[in-house]
Protein backbone atom coordinates (compact mmCIF):
# COMPACT_ATOMS: atom_id res chain seq x y z
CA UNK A 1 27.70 9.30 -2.93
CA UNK A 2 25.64 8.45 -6.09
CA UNK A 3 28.19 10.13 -8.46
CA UNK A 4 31.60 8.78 -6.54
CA UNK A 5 29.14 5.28 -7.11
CA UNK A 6 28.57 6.23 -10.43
CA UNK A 7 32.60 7.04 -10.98
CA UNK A 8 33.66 3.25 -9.49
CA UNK A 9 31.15 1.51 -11.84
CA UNK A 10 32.61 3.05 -14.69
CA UNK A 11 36.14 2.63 -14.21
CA UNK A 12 35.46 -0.66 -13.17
CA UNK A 13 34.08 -1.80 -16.08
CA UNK A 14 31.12 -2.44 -14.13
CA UNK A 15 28.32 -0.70 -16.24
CA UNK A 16 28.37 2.48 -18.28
CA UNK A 17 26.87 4.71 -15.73
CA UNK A 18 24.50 7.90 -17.04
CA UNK A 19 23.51 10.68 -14.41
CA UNK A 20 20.98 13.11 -15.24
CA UNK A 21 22.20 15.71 -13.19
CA UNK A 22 23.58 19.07 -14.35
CA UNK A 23 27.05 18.69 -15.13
CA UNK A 24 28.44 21.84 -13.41
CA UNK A 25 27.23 20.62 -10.53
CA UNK A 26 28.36 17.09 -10.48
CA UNK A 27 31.97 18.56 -11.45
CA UNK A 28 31.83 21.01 -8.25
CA UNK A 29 30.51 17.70 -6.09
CA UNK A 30 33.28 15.90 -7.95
CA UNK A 31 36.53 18.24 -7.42
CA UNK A 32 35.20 18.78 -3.70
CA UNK A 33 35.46 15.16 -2.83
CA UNK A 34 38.31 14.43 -4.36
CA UNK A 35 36.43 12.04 -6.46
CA UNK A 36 37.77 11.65 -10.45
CA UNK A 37 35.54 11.36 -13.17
CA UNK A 38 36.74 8.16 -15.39
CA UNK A 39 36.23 9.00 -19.33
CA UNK A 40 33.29 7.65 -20.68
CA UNK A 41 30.87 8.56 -17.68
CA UNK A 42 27.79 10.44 -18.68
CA UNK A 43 26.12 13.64 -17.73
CA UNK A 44 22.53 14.57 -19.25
CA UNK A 45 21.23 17.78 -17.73
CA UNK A 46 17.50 16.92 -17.52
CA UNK A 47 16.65 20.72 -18.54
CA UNK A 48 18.12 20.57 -21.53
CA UNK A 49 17.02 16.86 -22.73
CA UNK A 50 13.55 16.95 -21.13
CA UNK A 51 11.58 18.76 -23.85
CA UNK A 52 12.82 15.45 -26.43
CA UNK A 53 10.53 12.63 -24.09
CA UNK A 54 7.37 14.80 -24.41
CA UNK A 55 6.06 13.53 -27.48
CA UNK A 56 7.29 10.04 -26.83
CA UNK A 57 5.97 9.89 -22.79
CA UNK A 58 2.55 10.84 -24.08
CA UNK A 59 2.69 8.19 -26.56
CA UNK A 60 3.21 5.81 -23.99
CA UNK A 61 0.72 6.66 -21.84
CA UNK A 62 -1.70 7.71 -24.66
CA UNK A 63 -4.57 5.02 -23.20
CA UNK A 64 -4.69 7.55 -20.28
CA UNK A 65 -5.15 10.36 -22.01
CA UNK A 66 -2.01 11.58 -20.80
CA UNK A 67 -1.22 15.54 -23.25
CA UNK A 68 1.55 16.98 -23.43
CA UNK A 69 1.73 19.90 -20.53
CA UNK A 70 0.66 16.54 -18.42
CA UNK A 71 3.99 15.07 -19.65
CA UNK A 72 6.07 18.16 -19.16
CA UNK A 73 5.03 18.43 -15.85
CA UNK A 74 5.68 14.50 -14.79
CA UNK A 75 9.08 15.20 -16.87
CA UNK A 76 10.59 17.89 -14.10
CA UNK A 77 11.12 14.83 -11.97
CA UNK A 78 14.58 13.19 -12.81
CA UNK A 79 13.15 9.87 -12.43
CA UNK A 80 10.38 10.19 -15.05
CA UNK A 81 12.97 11.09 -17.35
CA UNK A 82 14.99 8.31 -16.70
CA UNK A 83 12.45 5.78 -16.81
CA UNK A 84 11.43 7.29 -20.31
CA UNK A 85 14.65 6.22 -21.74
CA UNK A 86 14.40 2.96 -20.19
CA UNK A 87 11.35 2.62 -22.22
CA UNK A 88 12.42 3.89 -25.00
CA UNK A 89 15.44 1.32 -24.73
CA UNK A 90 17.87 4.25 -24.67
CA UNK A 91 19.46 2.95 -21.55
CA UNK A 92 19.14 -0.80 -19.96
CA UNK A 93 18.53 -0.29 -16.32
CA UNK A 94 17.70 2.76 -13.85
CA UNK A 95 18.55 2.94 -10.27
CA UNK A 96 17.21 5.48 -8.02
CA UNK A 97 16.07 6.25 -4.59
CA UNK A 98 18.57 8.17 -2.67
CA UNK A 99 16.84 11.02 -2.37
CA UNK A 100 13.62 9.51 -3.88
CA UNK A 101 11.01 8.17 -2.02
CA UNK A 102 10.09 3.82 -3.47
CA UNK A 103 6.71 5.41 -5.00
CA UNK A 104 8.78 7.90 -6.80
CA UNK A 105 10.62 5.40 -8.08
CA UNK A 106 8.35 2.53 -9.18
CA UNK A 107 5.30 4.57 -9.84
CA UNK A 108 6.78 5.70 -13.07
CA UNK A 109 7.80 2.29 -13.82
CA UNK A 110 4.49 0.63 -13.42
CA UNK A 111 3.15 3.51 -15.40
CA UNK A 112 5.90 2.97 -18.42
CA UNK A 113 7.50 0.23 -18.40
CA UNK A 114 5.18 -2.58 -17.17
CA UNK A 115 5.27 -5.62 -15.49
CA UNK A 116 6.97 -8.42 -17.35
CA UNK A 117 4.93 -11.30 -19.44
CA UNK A 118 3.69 -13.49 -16.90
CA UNK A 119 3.68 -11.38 -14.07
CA UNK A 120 0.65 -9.44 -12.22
CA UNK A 121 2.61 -7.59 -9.40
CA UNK A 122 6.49 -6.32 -8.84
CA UNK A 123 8.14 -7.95 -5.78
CA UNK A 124 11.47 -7.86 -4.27
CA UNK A 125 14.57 -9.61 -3.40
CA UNK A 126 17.67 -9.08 -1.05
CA UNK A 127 20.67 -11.58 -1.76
CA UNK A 128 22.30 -12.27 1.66
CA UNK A 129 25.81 -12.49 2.13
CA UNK A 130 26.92 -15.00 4.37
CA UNK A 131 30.62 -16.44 4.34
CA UNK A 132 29.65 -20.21 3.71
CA UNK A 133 26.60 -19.53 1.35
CA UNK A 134 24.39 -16.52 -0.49
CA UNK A 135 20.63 -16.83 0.73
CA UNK A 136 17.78 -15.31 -1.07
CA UNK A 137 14.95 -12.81 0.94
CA UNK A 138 11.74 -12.21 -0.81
CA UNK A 139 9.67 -10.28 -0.66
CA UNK A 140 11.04 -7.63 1.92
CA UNK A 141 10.10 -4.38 0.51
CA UNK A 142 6.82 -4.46 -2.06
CA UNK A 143 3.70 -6.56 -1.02
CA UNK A 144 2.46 -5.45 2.34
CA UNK A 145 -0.37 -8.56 2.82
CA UNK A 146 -0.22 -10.99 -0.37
CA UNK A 147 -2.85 -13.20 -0.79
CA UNK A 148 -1.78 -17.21 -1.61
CA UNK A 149 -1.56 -16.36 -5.12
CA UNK A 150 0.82 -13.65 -5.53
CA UNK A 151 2.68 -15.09 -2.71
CA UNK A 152 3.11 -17.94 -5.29
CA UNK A 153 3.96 -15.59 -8.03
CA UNK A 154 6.68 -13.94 -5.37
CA UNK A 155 7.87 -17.23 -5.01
CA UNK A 156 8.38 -17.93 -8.34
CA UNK A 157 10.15 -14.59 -9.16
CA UNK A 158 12.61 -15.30 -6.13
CA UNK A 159 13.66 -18.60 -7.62
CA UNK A 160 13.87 -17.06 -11.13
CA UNK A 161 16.44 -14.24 -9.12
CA UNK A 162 18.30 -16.76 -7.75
CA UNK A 163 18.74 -18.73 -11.08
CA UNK A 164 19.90 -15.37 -12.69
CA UNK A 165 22.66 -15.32 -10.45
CA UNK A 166 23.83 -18.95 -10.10
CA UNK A 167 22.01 -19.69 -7.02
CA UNK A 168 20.47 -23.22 -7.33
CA UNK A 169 16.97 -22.42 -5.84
CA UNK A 170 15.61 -24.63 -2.90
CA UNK A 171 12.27 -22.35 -2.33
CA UNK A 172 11.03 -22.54 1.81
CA UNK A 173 7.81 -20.85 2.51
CA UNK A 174 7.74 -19.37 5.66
CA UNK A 175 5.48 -19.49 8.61
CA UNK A 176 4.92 -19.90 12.11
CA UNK A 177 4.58 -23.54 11.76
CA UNK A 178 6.24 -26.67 9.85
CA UNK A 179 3.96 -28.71 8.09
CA UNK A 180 1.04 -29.95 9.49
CA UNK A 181 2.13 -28.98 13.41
CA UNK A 182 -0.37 -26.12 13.31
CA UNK A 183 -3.28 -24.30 11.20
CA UNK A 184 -4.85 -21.20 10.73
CA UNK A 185 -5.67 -18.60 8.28
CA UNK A 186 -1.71 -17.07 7.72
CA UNK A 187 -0.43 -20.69 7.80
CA UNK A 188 -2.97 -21.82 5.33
CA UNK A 189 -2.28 -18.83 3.04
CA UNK A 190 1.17 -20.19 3.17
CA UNK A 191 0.12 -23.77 2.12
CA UNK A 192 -2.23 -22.93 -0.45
CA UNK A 193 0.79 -20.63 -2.03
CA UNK A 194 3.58 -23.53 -2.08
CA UNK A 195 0.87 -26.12 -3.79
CA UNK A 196 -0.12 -23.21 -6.28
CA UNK A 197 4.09 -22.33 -6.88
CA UNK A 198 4.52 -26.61 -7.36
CA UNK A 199 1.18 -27.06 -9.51
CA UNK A 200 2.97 -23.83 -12.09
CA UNK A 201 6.55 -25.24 -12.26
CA UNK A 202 6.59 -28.75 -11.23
CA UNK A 203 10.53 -28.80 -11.47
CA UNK A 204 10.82 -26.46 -8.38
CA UNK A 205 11.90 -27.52 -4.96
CA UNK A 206 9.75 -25.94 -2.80
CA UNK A 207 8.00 -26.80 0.29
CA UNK A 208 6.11 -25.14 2.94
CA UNK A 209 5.00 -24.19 5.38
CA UNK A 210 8.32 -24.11 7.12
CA UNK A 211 9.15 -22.43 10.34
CA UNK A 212 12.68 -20.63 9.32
CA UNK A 213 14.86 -22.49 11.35
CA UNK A 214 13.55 -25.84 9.78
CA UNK A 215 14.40 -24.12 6.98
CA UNK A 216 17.82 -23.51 7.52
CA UNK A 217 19.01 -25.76 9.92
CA UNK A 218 19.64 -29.51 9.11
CA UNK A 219 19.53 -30.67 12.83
CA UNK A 220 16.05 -28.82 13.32
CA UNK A 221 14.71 -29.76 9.74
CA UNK A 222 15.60 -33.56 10.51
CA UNK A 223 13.34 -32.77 13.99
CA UNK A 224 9.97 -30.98 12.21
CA UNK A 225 10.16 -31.91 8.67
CA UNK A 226 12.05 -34.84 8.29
CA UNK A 227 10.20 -35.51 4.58
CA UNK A 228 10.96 -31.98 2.94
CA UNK A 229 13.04 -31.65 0.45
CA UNK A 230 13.99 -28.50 0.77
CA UNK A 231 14.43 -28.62 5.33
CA UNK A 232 17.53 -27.66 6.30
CA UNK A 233 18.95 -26.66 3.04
CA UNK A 234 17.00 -23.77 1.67
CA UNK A 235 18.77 -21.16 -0.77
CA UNK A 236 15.25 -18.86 -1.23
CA UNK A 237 13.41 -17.74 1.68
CA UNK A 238 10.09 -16.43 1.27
CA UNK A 239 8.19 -14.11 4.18
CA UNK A 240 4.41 -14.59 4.53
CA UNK A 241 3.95 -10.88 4.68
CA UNK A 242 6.09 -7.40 4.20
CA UNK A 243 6.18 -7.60 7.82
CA UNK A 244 8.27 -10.46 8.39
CA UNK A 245 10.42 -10.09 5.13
CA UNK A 246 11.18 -6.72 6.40
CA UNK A 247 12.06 -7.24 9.75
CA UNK A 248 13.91 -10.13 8.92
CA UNK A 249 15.79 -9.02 6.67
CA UNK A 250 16.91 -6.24 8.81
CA UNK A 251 17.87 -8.18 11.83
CA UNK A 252 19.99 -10.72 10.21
CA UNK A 253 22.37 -7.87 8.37
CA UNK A 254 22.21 -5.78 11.61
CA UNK A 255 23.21 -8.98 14.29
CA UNK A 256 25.03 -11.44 11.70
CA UNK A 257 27.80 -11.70 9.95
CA UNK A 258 25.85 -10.94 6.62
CA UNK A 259 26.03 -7.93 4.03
CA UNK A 260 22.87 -8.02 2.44
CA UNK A 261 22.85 -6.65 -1.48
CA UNK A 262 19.75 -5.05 -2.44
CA UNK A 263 16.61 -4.13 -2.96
CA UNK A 264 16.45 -5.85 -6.09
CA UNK A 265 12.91 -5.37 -7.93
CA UNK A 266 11.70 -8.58 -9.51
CA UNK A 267 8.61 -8.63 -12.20
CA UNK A 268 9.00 -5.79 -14.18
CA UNK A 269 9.53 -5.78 -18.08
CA UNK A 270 13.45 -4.12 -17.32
CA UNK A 271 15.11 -3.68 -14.50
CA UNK A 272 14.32 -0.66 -12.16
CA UNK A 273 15.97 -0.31 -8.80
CA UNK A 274 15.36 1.40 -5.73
CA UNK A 275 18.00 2.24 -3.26
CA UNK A 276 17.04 2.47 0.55
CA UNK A 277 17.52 5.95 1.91
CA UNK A 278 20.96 6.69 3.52
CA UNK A 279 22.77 4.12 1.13
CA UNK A 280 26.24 4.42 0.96
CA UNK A 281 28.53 3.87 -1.42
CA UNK A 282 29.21 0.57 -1.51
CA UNK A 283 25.39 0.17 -1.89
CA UNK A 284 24.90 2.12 -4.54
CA UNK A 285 27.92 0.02 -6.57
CA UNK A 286 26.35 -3.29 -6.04
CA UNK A 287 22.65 -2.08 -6.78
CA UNK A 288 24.01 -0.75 -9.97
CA UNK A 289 26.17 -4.13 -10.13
CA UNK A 290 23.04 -5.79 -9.34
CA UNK A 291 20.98 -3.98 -12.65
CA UNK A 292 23.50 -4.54 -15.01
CA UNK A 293 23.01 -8.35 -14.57
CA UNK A 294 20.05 -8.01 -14.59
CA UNK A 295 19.63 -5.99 -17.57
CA UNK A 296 22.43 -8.86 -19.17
CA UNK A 297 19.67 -11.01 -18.28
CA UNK A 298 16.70 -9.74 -19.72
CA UNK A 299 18.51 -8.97 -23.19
């Protein structure tokens, strides 16, 4: 699936795909499937380029005291390798995950590439896909139990998402209650995180807490928060915990008529993306899709 992926996004124009894979065996994948490699797409056989990011991955990680049989042996993992050349600017994005666990994935990124200026933690986004409008989710796959300030931060890197892709962010803080209907710790968390997002970027429609159909709806938002700004008409959604975001997430593209594009990783220096296991094709297109933008972005 990754290399017929990795075929459409390069006849497409979409992004010049690289697979380190060895190319024998991404031919014999290829000419089984029927699947044609478009000119252009490139093969790296990560034994035969992985001796080159020794020197340069212990560089990197020389304030660790990382030597160089340490680097050879992080190095036999694809991802490493790939995340090297991020770093080294050799490529713009990487997207893994398939058969690589999310650790495997942004473990090596944290380690090399770094969060972004600004930014203490990495979050996540999923852009849903409804027919009348494109909603953002955050954070739905990173930050298990985030305390008020980095569920400001995560609300700050969702609106910056949606900006990067022409959503006009309206930023709802989720809870269990609107307003003032109800308190308690999880709701307060919630409050204390929508005054700290407001007090760092004062331009920012946001408001919470907001139960999500207040949120979303206009009839119920005119009901339980009448005075919001953002009631009834969010465009960013963001979950109280990795619990919610999750869940959510998951039962609006499994019961609505939604696709839902994503994980997209939010807060690093460059963009590194991690595909949920048993994505399909069309997954693996718009997660590279997804990247490239990104990447555009960032540059």
């Amino acid at each position: 699936m990754t290399i017929q992926a990795a075929a459409i996004c390069q006849a497409r124009g979409i992004a010049r795909c690289v697979l380190l894979a060895k190319p024998e065996e991404v031919q014999a994948v290829a000419q089984a499937h029927g699947i044609e490699l478009p000119p252009g797409l490139e093969i790296l056989d990560p034994d035969l380029i992985r001796e080159r990011y020794v020197a340069p991955m212990v560089e990197l990680r020389k304030n660790k005291s990382l030597n160089a049989p340490m680097a050879e042996q992080q190095l036999e993992d694809p991802v490493v390798i790939g995340t090297v050349m991020l770093a080294l600017d050799e490529v713009d994005g990487l997207v893994s995950g398939v058969v690589h666990s999310t650790a495997n994935t942004i473990r090596p990124a944290l380690q090399l590439i770094k969060t972004a200026p600004g930014c203490t933690l990495v979050s996540s986004v999923f852009f849903m896909l409804f027919p009348e409008q494109v909603l953002v989710y955050g954070d739905c796959i990173m930050n298990p139990h985030p305390s008020a300030g980095e569920l400001a931060e995560i609300a700050l890197q969702s609106a910056d998402s949606a900006v990067a892709f022409g959503i006009a962010p309206r930023v709802a803080m989720i809870s269990y209650s609107s307003g003032n209907s109800a308190s308690g710790e999880e709701v307060e968390k919630v409050r204390e995180a929508t005054q700290l997002a407001r007090e760092t970027q004062r331009s920012l429609l946001i408001d919470g807490p907001l139960q999500y159909d207040a949120a979303a709806n206009e009839n119920v938002a005119r009901q339980l928060a009448p005075d919001s700004p953002v009631a009834g008409r969010a465009t960013v959604f963001v979950f109280p915990d990795l619990n919610t975001g999750n869940t959510t997430y998951k039962a609006v593209q499994r019961s609505a008529d939604c696709v839902s594009l994503g994980p997209m990783l939010q807060g690093l220096r460059k963009p590194v993306n991690d595909l949920p296991r048993g994505a399909q094709v069309d997954d693996i297109v718009y997660t590279i899709a997804l990247t490239a933008i990104q990447a555009d972005t960032l540059s």
